[in-house]
PDB file of N, CA and C in Angstrom:
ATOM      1  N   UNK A   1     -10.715   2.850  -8.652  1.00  0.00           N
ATOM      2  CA  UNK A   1      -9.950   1.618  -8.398  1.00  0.00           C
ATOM      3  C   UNK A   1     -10.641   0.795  -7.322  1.00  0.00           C
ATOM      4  N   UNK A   2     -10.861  -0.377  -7.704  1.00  0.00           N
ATOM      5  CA  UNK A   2     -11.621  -1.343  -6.352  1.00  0.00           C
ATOM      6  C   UNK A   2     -10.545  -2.125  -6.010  1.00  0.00           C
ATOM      7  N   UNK A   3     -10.366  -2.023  -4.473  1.00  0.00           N
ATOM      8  CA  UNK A   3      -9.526  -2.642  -3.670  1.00  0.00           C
ATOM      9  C   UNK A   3     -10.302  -3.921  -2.571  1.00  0.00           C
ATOM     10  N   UNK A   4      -9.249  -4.739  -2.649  1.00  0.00           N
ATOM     11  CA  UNK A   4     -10.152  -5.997  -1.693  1.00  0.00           C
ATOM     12  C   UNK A   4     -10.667  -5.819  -0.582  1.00  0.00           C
ATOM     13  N   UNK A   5     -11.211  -6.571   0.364  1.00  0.00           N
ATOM     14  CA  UNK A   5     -11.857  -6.109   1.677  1.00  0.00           C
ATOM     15  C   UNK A   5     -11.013  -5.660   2.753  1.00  0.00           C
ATOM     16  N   UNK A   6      -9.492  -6.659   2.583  1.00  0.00           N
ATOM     17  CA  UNK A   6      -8.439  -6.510   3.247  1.00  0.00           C
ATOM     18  C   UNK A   6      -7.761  -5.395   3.342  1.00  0.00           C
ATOM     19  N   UNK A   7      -7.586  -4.555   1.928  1.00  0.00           N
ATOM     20  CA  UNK A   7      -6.907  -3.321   1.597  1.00  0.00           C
ATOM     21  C   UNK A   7      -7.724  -1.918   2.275  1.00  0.00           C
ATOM     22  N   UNK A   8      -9.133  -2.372   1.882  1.00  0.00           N
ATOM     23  CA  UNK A   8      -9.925  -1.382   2.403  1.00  0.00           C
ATOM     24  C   UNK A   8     -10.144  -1.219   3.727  1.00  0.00           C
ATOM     25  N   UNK A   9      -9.575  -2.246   5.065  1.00  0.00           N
ATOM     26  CA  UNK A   9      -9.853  -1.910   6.511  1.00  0.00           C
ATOM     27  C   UNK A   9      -8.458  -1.669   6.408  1.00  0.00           C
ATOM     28  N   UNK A  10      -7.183  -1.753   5.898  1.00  0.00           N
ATOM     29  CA  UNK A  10      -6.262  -1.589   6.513  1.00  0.00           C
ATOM     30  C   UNK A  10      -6.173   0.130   5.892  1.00  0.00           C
ATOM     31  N   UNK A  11      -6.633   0.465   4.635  1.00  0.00           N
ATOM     32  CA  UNK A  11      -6.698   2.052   4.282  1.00  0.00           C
ATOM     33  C   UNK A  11      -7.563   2.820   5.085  1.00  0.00           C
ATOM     34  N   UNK A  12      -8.292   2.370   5.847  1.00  0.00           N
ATOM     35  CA  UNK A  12      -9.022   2.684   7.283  1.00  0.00           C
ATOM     36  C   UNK A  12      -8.077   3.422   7.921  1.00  0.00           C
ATOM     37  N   UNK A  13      -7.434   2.342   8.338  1.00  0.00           N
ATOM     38  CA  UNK A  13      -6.419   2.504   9.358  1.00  0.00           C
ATOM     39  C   UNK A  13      -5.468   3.001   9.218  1.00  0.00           C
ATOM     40  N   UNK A  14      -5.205   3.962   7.944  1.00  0.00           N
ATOM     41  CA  UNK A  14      -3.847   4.395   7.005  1.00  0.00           C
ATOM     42  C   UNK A  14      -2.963   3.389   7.185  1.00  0.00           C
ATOM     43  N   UNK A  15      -2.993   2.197   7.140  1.00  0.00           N
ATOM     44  CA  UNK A  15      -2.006   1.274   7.205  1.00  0.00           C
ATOM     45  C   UNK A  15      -1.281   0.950   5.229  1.00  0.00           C
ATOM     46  N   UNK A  16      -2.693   1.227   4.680  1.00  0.00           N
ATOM     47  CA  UNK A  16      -2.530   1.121   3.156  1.00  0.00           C
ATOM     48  C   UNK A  16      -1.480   1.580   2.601  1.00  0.00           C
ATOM     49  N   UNK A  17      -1.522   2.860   3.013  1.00  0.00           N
ATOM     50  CA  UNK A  17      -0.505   3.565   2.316  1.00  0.00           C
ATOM     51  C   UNK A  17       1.130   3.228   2.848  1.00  0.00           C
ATOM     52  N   UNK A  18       1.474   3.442   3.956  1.00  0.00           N
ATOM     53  CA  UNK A  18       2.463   2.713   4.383  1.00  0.00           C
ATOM     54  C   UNK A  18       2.911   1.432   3.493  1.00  0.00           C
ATOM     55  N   UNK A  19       1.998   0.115   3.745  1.00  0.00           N
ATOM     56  CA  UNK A  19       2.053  -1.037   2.995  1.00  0.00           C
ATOM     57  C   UNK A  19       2.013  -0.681   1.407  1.00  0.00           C
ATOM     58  N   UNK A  20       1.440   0.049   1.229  1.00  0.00           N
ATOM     59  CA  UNK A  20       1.930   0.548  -0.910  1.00  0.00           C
ATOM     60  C   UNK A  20       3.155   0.979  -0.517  1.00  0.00           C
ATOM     61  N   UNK A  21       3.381   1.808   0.033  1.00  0.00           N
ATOM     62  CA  UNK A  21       4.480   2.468  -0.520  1.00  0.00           C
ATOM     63  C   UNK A  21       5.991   1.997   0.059  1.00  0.00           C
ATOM     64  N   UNK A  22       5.523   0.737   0.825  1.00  0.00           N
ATOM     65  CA  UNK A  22       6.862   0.031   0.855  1.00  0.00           C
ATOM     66  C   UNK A  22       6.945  -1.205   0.026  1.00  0.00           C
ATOM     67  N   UNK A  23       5.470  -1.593  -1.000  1.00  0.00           N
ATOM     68  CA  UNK A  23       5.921  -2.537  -1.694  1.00  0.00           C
ATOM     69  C   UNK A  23       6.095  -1.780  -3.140  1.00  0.00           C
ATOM     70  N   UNK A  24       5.849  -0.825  -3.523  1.00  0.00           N
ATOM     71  CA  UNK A  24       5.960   0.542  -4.438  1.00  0.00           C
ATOM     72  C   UNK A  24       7.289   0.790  -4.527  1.00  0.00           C
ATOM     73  N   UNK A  25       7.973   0.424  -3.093  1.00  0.00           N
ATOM     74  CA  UNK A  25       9.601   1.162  -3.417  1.00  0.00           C
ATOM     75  C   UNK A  25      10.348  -0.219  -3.748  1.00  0.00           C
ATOM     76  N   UNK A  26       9.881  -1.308  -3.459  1.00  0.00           N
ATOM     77  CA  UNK A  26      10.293  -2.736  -3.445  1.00  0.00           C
ATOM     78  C   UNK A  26      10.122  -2.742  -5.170  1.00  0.00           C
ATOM     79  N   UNK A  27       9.132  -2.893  -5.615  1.00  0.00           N
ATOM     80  CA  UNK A  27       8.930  -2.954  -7.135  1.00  0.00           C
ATOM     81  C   UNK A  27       9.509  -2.425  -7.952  1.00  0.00           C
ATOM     82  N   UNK A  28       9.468  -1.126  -7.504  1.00  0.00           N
ATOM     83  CA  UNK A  28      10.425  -0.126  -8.399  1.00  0.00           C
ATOM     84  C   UNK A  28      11.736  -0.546  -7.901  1.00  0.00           C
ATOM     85  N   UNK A  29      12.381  -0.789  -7.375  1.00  0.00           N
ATOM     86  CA  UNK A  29      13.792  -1.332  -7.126  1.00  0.00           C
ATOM     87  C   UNK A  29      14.229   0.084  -6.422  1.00  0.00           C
ATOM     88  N   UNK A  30      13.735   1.102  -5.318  1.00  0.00           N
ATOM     89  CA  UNK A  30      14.484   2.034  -4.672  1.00  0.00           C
ATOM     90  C   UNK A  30      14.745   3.383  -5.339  1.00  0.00           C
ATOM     91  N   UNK A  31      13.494   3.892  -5.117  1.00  0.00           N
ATOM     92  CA  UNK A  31      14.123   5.332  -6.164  1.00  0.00           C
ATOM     93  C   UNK A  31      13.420   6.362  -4.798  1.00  0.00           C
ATOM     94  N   UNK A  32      14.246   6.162  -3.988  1.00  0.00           N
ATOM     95  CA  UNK A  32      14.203   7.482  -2.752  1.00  0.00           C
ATOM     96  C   UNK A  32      14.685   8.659  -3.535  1.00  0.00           C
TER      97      UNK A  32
END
């Protein structure tokens, strides 16, 4: 998977995953 330049310093910073997986739970409409 190629991710933009933006995605790739913030997956640096494990910020990526955080930011997926709160727009991941947003998309999916909440399936905690």
């Amino acid at each position: 998977k190629q991710h933009p330049g933006w995605l790739r310093e913030m997956e640096h910073e494990g910020k990526l995953i955080a930011w997926g997986e709160e727009k991941k739970d947003e998309a999916h409409g909440h399936h905690a």
